[in-house]
Protein backbone atom coordinates (compact mmCIF):
# COMPACT_ATOMS: atom_id res chain seq x y z
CA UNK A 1 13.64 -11.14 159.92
CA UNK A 2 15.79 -9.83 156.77
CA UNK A 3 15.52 -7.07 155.05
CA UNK A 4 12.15 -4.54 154.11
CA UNK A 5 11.72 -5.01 149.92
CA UNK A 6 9.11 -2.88 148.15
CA UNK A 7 7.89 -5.07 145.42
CA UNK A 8 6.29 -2.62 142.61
CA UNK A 9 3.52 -4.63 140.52
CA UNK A 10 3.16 -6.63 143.25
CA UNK A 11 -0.32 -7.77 143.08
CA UNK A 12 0.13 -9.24 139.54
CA UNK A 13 1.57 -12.63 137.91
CA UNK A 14 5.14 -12.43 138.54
CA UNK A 15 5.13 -10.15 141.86
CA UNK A 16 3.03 -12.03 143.45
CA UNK A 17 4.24 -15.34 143.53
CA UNK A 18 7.55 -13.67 144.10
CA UNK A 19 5.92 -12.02 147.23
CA UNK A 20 5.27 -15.14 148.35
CA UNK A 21 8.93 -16.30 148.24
CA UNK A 22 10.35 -13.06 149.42
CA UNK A 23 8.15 -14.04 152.16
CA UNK A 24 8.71 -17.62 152.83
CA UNK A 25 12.67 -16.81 152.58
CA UNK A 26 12.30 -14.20 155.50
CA UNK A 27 12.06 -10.65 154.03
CA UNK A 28 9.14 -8.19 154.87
CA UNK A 29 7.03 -6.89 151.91
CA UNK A 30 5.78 -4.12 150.79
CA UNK A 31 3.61 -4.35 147.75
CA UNK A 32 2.14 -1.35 145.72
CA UNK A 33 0.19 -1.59 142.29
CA UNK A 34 -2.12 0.54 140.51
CA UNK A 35 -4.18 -2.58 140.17
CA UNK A 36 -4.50 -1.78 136.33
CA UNK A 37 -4.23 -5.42 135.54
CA UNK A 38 -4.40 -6.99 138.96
CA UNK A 39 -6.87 -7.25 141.53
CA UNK A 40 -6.52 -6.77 145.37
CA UNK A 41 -7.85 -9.91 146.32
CA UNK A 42 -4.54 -11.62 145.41
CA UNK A 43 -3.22 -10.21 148.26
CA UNK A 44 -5.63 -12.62 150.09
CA UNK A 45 -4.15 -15.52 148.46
CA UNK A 46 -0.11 -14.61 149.24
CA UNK A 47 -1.94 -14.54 152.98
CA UNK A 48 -3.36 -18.09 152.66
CA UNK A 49 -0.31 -19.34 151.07
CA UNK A 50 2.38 -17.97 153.68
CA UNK A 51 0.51 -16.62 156.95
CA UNK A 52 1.58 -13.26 156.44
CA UNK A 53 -0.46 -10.49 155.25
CA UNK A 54 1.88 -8.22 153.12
CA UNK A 55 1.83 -4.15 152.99
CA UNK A 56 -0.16 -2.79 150.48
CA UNK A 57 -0.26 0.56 149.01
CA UNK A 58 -2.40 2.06 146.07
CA UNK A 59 -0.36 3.72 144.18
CA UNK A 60 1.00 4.16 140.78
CA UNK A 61 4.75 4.42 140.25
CA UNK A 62 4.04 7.25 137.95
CA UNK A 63 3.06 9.45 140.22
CA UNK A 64 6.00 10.82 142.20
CA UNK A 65 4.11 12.36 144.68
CA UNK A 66 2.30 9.10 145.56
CA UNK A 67 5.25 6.83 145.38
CA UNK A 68 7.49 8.96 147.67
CA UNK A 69 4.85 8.83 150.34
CA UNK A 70 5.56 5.19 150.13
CA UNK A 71 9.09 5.67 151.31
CA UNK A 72 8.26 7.81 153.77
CA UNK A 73 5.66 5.36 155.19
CA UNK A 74 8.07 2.53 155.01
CA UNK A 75 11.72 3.44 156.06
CA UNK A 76 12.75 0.56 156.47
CA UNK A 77 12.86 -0.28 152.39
CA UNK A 78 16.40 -1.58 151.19
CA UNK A 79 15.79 -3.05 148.27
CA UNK A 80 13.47 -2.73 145.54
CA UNK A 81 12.01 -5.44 142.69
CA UNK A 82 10.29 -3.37 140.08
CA UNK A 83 8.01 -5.34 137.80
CA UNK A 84 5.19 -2.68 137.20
CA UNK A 85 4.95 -2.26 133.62
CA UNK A 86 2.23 -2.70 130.70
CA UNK A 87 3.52 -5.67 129.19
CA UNK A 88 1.36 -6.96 125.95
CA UNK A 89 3.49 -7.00 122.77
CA UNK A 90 0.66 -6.44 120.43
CA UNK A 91 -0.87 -3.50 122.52
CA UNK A 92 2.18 -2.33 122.77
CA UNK A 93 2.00 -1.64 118.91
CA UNK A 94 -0.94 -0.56 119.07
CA UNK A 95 -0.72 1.97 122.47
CA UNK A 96 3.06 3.31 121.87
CA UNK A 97 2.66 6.12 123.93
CA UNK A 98 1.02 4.34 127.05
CA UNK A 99 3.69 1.98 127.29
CA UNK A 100 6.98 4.97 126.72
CA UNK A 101 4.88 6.54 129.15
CA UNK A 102 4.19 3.87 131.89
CA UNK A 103 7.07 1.60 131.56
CA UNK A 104 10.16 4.48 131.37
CA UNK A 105 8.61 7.24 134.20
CA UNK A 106 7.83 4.79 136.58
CA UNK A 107 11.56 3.68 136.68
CA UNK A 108 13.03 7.04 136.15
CA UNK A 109 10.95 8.18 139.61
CA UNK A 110 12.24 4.60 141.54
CA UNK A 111 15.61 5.61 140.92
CA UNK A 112 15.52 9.10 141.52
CA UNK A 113 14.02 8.12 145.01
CA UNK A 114 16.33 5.03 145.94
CA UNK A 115 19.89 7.26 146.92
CA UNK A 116 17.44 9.64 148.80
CA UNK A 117 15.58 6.99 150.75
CA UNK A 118 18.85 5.14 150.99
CA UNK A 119 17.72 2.09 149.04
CA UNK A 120 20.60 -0.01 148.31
CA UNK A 121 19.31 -2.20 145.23
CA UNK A 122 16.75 -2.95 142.29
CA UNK A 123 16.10 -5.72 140.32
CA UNK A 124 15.26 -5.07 137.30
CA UNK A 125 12.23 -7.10 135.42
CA UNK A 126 13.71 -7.02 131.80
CA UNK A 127 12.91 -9.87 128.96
CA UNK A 128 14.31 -11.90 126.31
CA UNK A 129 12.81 -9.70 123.90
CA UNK A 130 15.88 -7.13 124.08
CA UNK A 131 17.51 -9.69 121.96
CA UNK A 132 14.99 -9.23 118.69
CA UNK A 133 15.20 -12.24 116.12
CA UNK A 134 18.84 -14.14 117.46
CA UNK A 135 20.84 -15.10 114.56
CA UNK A 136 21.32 -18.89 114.46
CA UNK A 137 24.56 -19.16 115.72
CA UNK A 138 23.49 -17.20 118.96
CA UNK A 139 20.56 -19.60 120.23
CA UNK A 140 20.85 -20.37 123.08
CA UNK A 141 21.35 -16.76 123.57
CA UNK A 142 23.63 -15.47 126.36
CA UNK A 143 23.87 -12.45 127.92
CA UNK A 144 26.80 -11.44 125.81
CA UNK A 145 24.47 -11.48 122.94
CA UNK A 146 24.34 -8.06 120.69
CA UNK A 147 21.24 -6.29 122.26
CA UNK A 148 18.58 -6.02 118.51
CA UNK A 149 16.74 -3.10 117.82
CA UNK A 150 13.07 -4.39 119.21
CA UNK A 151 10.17 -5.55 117.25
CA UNK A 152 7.52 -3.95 119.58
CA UNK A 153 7.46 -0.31 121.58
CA UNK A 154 7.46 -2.79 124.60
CA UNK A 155 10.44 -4.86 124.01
CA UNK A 156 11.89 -0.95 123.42
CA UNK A 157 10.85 0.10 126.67
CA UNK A 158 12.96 -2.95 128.31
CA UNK A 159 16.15 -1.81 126.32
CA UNK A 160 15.59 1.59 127.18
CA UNK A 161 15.13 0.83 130.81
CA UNK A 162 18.25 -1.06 130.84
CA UNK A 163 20.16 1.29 129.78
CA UNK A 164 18.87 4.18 131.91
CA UNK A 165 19.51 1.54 134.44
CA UNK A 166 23.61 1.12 133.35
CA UNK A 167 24.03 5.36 132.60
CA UNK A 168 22.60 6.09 136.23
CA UNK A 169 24.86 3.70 138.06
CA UNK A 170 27.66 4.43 135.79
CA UNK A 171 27.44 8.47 136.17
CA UNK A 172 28.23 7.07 140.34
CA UNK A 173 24.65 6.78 142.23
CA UNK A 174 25.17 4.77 145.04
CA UNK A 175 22.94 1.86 143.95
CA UNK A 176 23.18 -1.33 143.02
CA UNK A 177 21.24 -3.27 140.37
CA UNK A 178 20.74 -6.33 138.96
CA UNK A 179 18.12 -6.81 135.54
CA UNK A 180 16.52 -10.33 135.07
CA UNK A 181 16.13 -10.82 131.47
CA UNK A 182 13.15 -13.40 131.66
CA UNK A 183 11.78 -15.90 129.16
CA UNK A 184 7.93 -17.07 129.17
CA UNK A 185 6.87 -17.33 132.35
CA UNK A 186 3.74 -20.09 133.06
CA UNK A 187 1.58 -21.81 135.86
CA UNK A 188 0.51 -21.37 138.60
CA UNK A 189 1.18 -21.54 142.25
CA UNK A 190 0.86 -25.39 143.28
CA UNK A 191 -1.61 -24.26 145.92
CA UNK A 192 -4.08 -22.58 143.03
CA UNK A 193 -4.54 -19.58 145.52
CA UNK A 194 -2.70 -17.25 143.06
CA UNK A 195 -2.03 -17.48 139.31
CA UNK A 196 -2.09 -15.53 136.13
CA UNK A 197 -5.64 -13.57 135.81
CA UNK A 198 -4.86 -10.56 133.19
CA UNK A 199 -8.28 -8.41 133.03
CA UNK A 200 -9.95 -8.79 129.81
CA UNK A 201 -8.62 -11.05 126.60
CA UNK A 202 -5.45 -12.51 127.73
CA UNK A 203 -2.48 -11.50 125.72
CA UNK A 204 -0.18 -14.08 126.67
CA UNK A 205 -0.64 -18.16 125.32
CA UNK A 206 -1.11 -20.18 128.49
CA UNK A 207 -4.33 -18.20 130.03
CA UNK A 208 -5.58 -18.63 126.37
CA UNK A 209 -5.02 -21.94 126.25
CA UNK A 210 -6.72 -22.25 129.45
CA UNK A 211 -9.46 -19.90 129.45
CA UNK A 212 -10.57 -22.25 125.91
CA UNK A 213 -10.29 -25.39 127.69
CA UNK A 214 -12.68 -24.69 130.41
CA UNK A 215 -15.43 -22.64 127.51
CA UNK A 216 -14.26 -18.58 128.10
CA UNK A 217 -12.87 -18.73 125.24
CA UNK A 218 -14.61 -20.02 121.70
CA UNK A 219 -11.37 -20.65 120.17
CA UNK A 220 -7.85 -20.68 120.91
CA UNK A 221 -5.18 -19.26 117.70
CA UNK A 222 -1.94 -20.31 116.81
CA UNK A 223 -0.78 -16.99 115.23
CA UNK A 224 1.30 -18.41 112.48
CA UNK A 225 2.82 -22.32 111.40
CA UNK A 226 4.64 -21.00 108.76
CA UNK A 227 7.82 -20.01 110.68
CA UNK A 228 11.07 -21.61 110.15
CA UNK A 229 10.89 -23.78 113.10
CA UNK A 230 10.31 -27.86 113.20
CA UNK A 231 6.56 -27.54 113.62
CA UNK A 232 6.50 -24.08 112.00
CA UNK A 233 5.13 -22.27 115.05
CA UNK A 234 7.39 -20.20 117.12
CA UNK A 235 9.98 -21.18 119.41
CA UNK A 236 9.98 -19.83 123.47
CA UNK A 237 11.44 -20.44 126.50
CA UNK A 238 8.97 -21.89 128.83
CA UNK A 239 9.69 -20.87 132.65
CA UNK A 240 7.73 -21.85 135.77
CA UNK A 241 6.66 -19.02 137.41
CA UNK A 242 7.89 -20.17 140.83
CA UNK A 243 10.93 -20.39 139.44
CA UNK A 244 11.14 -17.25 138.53
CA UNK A 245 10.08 -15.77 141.55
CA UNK A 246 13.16 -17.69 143.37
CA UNK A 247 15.36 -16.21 140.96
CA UNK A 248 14.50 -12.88 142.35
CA UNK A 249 15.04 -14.17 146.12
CA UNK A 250 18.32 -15.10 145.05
CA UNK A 251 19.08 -11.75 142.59
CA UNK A 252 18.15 -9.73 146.17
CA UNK A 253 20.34 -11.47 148.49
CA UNK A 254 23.07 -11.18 146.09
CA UNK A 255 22.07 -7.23 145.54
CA UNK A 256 21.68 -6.63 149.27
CA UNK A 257 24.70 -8.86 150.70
CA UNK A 258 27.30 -9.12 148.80
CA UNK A 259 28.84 -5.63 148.68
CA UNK A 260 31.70 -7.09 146.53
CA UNK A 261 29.58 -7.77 142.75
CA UNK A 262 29.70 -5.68 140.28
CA UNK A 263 27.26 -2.42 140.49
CA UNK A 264 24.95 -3.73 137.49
CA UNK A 265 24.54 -7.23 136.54
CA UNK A 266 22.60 -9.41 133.95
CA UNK A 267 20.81 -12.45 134.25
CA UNK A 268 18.82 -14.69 132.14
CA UNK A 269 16.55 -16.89 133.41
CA UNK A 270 14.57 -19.52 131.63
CA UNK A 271 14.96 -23.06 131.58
CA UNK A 272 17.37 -23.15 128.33
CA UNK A 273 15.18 -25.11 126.20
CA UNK A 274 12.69 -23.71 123.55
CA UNK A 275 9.22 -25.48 123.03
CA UNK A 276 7.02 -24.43 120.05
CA UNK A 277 3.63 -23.01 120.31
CA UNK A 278 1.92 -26.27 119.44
CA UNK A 279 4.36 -28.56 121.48
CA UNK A 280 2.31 -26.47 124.60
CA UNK A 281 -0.71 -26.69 123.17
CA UNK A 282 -0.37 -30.76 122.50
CA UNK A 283 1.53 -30.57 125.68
CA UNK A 284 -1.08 -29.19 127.95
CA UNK A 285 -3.72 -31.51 125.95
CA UNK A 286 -1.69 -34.62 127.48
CA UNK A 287 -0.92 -33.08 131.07
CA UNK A 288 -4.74 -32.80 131.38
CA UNK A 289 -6.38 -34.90 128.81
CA UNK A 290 -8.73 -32.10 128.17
CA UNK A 291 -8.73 -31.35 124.31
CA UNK A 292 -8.36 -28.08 123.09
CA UNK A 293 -10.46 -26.16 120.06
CA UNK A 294 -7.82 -24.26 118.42
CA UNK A 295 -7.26 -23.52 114.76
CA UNK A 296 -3.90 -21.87 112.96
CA UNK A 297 -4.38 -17.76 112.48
CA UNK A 298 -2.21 -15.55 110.48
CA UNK A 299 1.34 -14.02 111.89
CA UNK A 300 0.87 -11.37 114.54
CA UNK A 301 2.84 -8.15 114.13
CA UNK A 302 6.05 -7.87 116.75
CA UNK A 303 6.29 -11.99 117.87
CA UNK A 304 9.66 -13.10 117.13
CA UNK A 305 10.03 -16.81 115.50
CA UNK A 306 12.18 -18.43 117.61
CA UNK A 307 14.61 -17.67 121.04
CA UNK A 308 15.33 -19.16 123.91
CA UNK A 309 18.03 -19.22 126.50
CA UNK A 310 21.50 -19.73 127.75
CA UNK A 311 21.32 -19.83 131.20
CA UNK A 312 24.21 -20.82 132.53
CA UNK A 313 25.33 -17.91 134.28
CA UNK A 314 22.24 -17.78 136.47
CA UNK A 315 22.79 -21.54 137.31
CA UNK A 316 26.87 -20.50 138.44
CA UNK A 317 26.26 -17.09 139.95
CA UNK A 318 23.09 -16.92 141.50
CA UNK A 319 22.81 -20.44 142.61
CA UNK A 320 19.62 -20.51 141.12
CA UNK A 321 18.27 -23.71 138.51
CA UNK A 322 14.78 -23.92 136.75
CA UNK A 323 13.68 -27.39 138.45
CA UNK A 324 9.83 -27.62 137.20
CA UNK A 325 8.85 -30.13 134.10
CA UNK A 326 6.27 -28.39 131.69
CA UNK A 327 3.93 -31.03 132.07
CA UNK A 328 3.67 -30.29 135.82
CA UNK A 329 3.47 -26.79 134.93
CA UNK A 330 1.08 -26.98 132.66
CA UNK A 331 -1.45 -28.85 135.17
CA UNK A 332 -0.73 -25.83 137.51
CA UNK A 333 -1.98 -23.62 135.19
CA UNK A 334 -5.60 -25.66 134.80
CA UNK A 335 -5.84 -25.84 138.38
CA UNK A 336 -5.73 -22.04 138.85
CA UNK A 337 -8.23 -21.68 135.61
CA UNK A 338 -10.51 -24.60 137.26
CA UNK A 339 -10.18 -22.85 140.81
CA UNK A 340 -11.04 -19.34 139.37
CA UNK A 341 -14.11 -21.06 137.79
CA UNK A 342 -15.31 -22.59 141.51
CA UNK A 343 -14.90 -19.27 143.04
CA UNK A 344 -17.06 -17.66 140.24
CA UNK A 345 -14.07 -15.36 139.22
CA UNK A 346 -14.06 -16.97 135.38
């Protein structure tokens, strides 16, 4: 059995599917989450999928008190992936305070606690979005790319992070870290036990998109065609969400067991092509041959037109490659939505 790794935000999109890889690759998990935009059954469904029932813990990262206990319960924690975090662009806009709040106290009190607890490593769940509008010349953008200020108080809160992140470790705390700056993560696990299931009106395209096709949702809106882009919707970087998860597997071994990397590192990880808005929507439309009601909508304050990424340097120095095709990825998607609707979830 490897190593003990306290996945924060565990019970949501991302950590949970990369619970279930932590798992299968031979690490013990412990998962805590505030359940804020999660529910605890998923923890059911990372069961199903891998046999193993992981640790679970109640707690919000923001409360120091509560999150300490969690060390204290667990000893045995080397390694951290910290994806707890309000995430919606446009609420981010719209709550500023929530998200400075949330998103920069909940890693401030990780870090304080990882040197005390003897916690070797974090990874970091950071985003494409610390790279604002890319000029042309740098798409696909690398990780040498100039860091823009961001469009939204949430892409903020990932530059800010990132740099508390690089002054901590610089200033000599015995930690390691490596930040995942991820694209647009989609699907579903190919077992539809666990997928993307945000409480309330989804913020992100592909539960949209999926939520319409099976009658949730009236309507599904393209939030601008008028961009500069081929189609004039904007341009993102599609990623499987399994793949992503492995990335992390990959980003902790390297954290945990290779004492000779550099202190801080930075990834991206998408697939390195960009697909419009519509090229989904058409593209999920053939994957499933369901047809979608949708209808163009004005621009929506803080989405950037077009970015995608470079990601060779993942591919090189993590040993890590985004292998899914959309259109496989976009059927994993329906089959969660469709699954949801036979367990009268949605």
């Amino acid at each position: 059995m490897k190593q003990t790794i306290l996945v924060t935000g565990g019970t949501g999109f991302i950590g949970s599917h990369t619970t279930v890889e932590l798992q299968q690759a031979g690490y013990q998990v412990v998962i805590i989450d505030n359940l804020s935009n999660s529910k605890v059954e998923v923890i059911d469904g990372i069961e199903k999928i891998t046999g193993i029932r992981p640790a679970f813990e109640q707690v919000d990262c923001c409360d120091m008190e509560a999150l300490e206990g969690v060390f204290k319960k667990y000893p045995a924690i080397e390694g951290i992936i910290h994806f707890a975090a309000s995430k919606a662009v446009g609420e981010s806009v719209e709550k500023p305070l929530m998200y400075y709040r949330n998103n920069i106290t909940s890693l401030l009190n990780l870090l304080e606690l990882m040197p005390k607890y003897d916690v070797k490593g974090i990874i970091f769940s950071s985003s494409c979005t610390v790279y604002g509008q890319p000029s042309i010349e740098n798409l696909p953008v690398t990780e040498q790319a100039p860091i823009q200020k961001a469009l939204s108080p949430y892409g903020n809160t990932k530059q800010i992070n990132e740099e508390i992140i690089q002054d901590y470790i610089h200033s000599g705390a015995a930690v390691k870290a490596i930040i995942l700056r991820y694209f647009n993560p989609i699907g579903a696990h190919p077992s539809a036990l666990i997928g993307e299931l945000p409480n309330g009106v989804p913020m992100n395209l592909i539960p949209f998109v999926t939520q319409t096709a099976i009658g949730i949702r009236e309507q599904l809106k393209i939030f601008g065609n008028d961009y500069s882009t081929p189609d004039g919707t904007c341009i993102r970087d599609y990623i499987y969400v399994v793949d992503l998860a492995k990335a992390h597997v990959k980003a902790m071994e390297r954290v945990l067991d290779k004492p000779e990397t550099d202190p801080v590192e930075v990834f991206n990880i998408g697939t390195g092509t960009g697909l419009s808005t519509l090229e989904v929507v058409e593209g999920f439309e053939k994957a499933t041959g369901v047809k979608l009601n949708w209808a163009y909508a004005p621009r929506r304050e803080g989405d950037i037109e077009k970015v995608w990424g470079n990601v060779d340097k993942a591919n090189k120095v993590l040993g890590w490659k985004a292998e899914a095709n959309i259109e496989d990825v976009l059927r994993s998607a329906w089959k969660w939505q469709k699954k949801l609707r036979e367990d009268g979830i949605q």
